[in-house]
Structures are given as structure tokens and as C-alpha cells.
C-alpha atoms as a PDB file:
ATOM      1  CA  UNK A   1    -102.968  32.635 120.844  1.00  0.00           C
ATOM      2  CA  UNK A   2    -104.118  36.059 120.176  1.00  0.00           C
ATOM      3  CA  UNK A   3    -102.005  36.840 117.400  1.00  0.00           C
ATOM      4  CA  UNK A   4    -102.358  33.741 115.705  1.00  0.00           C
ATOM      5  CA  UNK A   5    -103.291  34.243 111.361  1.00  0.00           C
ATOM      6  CA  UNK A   6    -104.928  31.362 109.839  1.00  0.00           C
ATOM      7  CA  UNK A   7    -102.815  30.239 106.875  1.00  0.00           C
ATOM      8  CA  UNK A   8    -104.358  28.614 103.742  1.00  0.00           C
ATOM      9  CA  UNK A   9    -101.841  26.634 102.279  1.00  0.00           C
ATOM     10  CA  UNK A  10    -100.860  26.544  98.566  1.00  0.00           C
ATOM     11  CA  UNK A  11    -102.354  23.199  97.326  1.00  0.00           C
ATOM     12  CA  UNK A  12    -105.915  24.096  98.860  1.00  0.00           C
ATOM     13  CA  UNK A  13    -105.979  27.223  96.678  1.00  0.00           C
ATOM     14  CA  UNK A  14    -104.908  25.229  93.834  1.00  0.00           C
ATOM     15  CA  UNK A  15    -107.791  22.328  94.051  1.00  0.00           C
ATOM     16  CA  UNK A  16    -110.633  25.286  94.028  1.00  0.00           C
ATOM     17  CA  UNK A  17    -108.589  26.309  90.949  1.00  0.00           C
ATOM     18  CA  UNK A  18    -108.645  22.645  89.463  1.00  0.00           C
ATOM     19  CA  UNK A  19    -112.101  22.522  90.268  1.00  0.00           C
ATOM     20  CA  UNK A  20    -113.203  25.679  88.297  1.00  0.00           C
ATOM     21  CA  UNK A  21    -111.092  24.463  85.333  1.00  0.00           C
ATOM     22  CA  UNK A  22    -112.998  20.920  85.500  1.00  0.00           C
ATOM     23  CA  UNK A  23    -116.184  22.223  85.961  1.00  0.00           C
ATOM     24  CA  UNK A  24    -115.385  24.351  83.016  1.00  0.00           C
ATOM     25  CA  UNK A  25    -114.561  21.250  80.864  1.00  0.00           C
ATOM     26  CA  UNK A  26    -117.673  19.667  82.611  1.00  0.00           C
ATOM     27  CA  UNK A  27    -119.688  22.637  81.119  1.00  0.00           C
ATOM     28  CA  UNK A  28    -118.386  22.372  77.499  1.00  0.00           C
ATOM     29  CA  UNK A  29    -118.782  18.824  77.269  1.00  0.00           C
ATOM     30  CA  UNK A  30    -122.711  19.145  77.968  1.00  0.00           C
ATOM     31  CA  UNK A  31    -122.642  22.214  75.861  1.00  0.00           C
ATOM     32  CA  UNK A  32    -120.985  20.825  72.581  1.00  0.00           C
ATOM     33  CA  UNK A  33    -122.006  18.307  69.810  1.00  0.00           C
ATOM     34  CA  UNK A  34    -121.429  14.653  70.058  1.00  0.00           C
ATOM     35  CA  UNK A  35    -118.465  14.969  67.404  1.00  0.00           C
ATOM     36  CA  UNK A  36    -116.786  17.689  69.313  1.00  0.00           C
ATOM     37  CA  UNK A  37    -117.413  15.627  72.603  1.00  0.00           C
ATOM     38  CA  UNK A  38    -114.241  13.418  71.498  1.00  0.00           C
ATOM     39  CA  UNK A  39    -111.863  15.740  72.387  1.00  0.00           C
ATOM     40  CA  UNK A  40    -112.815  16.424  75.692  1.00  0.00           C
ATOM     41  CA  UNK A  41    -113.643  13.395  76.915  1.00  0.00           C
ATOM     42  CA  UNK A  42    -110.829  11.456  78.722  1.00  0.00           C
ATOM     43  CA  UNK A  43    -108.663  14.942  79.169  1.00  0.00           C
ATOM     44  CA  UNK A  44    -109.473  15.737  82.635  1.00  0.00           C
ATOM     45  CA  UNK A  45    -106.185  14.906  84.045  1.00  0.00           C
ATOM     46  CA  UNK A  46    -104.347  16.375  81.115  1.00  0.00           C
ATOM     47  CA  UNK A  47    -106.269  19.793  82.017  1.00  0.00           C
ATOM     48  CA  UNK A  48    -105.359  19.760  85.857  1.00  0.00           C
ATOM     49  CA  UNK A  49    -101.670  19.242  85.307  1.00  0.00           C
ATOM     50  CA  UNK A  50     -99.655  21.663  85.165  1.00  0.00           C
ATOM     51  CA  UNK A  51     -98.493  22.520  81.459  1.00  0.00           C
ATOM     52  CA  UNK A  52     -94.544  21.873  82.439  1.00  0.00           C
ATOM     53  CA  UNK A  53     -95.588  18.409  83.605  1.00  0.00           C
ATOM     54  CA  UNK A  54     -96.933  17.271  80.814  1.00  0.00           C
ATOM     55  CA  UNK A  55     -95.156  14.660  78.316  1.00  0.00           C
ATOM     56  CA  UNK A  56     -95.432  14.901  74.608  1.00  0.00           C
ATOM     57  CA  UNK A  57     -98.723  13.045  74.222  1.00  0.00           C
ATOM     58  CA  UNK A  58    -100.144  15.211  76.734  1.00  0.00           C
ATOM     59  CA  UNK A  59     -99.334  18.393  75.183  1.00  0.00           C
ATOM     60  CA  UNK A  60    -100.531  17.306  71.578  1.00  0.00           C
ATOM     61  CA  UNK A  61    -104.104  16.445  73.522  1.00  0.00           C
ATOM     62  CA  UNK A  62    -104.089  20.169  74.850  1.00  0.00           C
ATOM     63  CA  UNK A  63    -103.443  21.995  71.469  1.00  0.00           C
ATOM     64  CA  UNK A  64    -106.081  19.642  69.815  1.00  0.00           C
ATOM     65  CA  UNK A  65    -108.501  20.808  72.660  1.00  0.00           C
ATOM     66  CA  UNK A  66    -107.594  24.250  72.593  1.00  0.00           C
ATOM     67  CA  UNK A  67    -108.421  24.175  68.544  1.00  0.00           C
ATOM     68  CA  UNK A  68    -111.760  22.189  69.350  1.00  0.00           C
ATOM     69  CA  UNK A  69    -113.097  24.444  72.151  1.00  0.00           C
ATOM     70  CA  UNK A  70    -112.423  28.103  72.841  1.00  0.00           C
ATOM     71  CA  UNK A  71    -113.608  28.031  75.903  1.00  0.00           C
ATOM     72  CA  UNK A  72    -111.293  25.872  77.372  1.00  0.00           C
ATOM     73  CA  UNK A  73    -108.484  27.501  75.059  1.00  0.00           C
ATOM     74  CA  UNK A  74    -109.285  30.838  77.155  1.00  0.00           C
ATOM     75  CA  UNK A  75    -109.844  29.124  80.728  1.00  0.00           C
ATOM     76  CA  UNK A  76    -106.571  27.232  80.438  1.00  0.00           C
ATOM     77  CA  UNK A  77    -103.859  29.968  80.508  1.00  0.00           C
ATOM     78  CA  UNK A  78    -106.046  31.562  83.250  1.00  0.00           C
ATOM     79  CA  UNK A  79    -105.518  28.549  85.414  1.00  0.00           C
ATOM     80  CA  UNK A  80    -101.885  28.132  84.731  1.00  0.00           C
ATOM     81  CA  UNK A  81    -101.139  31.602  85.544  1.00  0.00           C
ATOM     82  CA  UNK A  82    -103.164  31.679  89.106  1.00  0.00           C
ATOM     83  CA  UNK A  83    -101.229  29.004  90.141  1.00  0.00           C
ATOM     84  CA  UNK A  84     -97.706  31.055  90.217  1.00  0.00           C
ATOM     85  CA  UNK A  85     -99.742  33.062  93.289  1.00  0.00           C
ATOM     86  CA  UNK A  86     -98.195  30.472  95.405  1.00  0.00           C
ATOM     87  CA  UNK A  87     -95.020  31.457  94.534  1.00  0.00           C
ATOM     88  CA  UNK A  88     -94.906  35.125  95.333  1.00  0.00           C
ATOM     89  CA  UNK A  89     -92.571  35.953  98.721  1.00  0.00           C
ATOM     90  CA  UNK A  90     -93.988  39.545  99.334  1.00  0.00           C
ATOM     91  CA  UNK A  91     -97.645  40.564  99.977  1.00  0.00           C
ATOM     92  CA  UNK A  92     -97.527  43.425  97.478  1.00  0.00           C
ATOM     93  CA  UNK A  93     -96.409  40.948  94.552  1.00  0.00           C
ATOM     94  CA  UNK A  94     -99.251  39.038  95.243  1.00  0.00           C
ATOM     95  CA  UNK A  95    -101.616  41.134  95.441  1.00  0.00           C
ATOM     96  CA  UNK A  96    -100.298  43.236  92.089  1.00  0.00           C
ATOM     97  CA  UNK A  97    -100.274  39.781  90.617  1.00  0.00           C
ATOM     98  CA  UNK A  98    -104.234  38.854  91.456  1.00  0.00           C
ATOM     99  CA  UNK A  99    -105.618  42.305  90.460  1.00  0.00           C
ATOM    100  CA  UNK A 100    -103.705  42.006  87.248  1.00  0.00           C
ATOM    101  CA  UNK A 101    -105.207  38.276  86.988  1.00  0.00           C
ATOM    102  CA  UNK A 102    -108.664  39.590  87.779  1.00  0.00           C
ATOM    103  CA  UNK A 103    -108.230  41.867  85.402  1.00  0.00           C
ATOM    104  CA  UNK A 104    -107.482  39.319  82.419  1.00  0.00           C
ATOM    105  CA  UNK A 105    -110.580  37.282  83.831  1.00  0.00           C
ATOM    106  CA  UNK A 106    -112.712  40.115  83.645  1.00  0.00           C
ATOM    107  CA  UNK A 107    -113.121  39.610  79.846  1.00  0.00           C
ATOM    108  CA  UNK A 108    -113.876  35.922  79.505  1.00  0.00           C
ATOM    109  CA  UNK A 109    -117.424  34.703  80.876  1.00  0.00           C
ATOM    110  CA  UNK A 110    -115.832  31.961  82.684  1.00  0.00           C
ATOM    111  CA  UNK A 111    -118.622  31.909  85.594  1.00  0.00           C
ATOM    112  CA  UNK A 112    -116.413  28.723  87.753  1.00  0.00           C
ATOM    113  CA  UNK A 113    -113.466  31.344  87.690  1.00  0.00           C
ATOM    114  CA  UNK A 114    -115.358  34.129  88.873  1.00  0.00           C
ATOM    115  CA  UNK A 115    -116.564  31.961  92.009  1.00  0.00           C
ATOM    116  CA  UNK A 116    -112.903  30.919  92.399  1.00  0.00           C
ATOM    117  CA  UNK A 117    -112.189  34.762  92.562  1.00  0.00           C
ATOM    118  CA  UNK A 118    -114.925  35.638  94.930  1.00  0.00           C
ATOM    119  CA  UNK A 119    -113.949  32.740  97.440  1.00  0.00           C
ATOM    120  CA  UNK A 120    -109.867  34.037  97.245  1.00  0.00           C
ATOM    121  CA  UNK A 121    -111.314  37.810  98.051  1.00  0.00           C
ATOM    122  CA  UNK A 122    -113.192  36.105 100.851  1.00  0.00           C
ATOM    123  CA  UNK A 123    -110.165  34.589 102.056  1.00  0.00           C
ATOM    124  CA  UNK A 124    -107.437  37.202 101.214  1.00  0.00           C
ATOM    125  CA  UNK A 125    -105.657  37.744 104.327  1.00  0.00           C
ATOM    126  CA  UNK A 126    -105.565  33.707 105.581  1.00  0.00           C
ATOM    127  CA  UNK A 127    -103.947  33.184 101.544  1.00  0.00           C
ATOM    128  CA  UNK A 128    -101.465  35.796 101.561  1.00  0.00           C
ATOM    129  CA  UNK A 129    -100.517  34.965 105.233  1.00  0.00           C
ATOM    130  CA  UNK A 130     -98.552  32.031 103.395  1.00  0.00           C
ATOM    131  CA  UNK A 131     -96.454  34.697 101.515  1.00  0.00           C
ATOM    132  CA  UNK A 132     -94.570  35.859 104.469  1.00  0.00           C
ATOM    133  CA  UNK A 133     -91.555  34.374 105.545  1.00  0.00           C
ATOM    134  CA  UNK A 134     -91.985  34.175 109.417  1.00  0.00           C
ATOM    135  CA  UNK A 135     -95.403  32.061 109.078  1.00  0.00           C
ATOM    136  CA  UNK A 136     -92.978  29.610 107.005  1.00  0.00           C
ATOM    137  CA  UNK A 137     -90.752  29.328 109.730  1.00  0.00           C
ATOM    138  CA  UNK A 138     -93.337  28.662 112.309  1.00  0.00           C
ATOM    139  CA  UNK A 139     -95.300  26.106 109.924  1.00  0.00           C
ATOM    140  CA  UNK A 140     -92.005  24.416 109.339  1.00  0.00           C
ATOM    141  CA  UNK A 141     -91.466  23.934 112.909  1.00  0.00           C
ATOM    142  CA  UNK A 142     -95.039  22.678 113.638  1.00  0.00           C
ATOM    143  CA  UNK A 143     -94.188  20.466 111.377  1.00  0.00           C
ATOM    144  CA  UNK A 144     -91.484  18.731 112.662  1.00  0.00           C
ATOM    145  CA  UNK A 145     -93.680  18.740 116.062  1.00  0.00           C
ATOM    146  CA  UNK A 146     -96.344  16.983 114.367  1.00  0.00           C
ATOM    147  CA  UNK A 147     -93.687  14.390 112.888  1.00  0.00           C
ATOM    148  CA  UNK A 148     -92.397  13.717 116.231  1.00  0.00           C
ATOM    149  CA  UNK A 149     -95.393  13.224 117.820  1.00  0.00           C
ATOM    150  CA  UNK A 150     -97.016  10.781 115.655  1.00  0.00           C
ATOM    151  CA  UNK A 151     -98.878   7.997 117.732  1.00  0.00           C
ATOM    152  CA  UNK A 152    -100.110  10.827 120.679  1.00  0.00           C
ATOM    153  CA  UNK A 153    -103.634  10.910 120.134  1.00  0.00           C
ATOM    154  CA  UNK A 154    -104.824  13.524 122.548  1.00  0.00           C
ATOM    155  CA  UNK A 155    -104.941  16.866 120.552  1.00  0.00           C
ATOM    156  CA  UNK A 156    -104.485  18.931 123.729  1.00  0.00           C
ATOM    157  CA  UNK A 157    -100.953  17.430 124.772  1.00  0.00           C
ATOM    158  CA  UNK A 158    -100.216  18.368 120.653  1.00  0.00           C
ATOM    159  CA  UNK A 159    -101.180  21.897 121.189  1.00  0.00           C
ATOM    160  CA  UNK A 160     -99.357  22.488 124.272  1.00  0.00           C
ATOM    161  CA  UNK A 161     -96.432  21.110 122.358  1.00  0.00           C
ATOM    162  CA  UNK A 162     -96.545  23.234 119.749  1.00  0.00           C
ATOM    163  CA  UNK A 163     -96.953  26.218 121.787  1.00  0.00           C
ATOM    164  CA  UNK A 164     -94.481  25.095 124.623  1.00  0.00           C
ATOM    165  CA  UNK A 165     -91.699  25.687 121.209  1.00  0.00           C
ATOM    166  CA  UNK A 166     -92.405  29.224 120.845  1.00  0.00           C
ATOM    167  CA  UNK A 167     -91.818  30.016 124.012  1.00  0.00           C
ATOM    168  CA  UNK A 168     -88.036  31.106 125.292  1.00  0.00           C
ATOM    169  CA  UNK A 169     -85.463  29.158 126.481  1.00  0.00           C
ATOM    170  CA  UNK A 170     -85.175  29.990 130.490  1.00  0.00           C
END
């Protein structure tokens, strides 16, 4: 397939970007005193979910963090913002979007963030492949392929049924 893009989907990007926040918290809680240690320790999940999806207990544990450690106060909003790149339908958004979120990064010396940046750049045209609608359509219907084929264990056979559904009816 010549024209073929390579698509990154949406929840890869968005474990790189849980794994710069935790590496973040794994930073501070070398980096702080034993007294301030208490309030990171135990708050991993609390930091990788998203801020909507967190219950009342949850939220209480993130305002106490974010008033024990800057540093996590500053890389938190970061990674709650990246994630709404996933949501963006048009190429331009997205991009307008990242700059603007580069930008804001730019300030803080969050060095896991800046390593999540570089490997997005790296990646740029495979990410914001996923923004445009056609490559939905035709991961959709690979999809259902896939579903339908469960049990068929040579990947060949797969392929050519994948491809044989792109082609026109005769």
C-alpha cells in the first residue's frame, strides 16, 4: 500500500503523557523531605486520571498536593490540557493547539515533558494522521475485519482481508 499513513492512536500518546507526569511525581518524591513525602506517596493513580474523573476524595488529594509541591501544581494542568489533542478534528487545530502548549511548557523546567514534546515532534505526521476523518473511517472498518476474523491465525489471509475491503465492488 503505497499511500498507506501510519496512525498513532490516541491512548498511546496519552501513556507517554502519563508517564512524564509520573516520572515527574517520581522526581519530587526523591527530591522532597520525608514530611512532605506524605502527600505524594499513594497519589499516583489520582495524578494519571483525568481531573473530570475524579470523585470528591480524589480531588481534595490533588489540591493538598498541588499546595505541598509546586512542581507537580505546574506539571498537572500541563498534562490535562495535552490530552484534549486527541480531540481536535482538523490538522490546523491541532497543530495551533501544540505550539500554543509548547509554548506554556516552555516556562516550567519540567525535563519528562520536554522529552514527551520531542518524541510528539518526532512523530507529528503518524499523530495528527488520527485527526482526519477518512483514516477514522478506514480504522473503523479494519476494525470490524479484525472482529470478524478472530480465531484466523495466519496474518497474511488478515491482510489480504483488509485490503480485499477497499477495493470496488465489480
Amino acid at each position: 500500500m503505497p499511500h498507506a499513513q501510519i496512525i498513532y492512536d490516541k491512548f498511546h500518546i496519552l501513556r507517554y503523557l502519563g508517564d512524564a507526569m509520573d516520572t515527574v511525581r517520581k522526581q519530587e518524591y526523591c527530591r522532597v523531605s520525608e514530611k512532605e513525602r506524605i502527600f505524594i506517596k499513594g497519589q499516583k493513580y489520582t495524578l494519571l486520571s483525568q481531573r473530570t474523573n475524579l470523585n470528591v476524595k480524589g480531588k481534595r488529594a490533588v489540591m493538598l498536593l498541588f499546595k505541598a509541591n509546586k512542581r507537580i501544581y505546574k506539571a498537572y494542568p500541563l498534562k490535562e490540557s495535552s490530552g484534549k489533542l486527541r480531540d481536535y478534528k482538523s490538522t490546523n487545530n491541532a497543530e495551533r493547539f501544540f505550539t500554543n502548549w509548547k509554548s506554556q511548557l516552555r516556562r516550567s523546567r519540567l525535563k519528562p515533558f520536554h522529552r514527551f514534546v520531542k518524541m510528539i515532534e518526532r512523530h507529528w505526521d503518524s499523530i495528527v494522521s488520527y485527526c482526519n476523518p477518512n483514516n477514522n473511517i478506514s480504522l473503523g472498518k479494519v476494525r470490524v475485519i479484525q472482529r470478524r476474523a478472530y480465531g484466523i491465525k495466519d496474518r497474511e489471509y488478515l491482510k489480504l482481508k483488509i485490503l480485499s475491503s477497499f477495493l470496488p465492488e465489480l
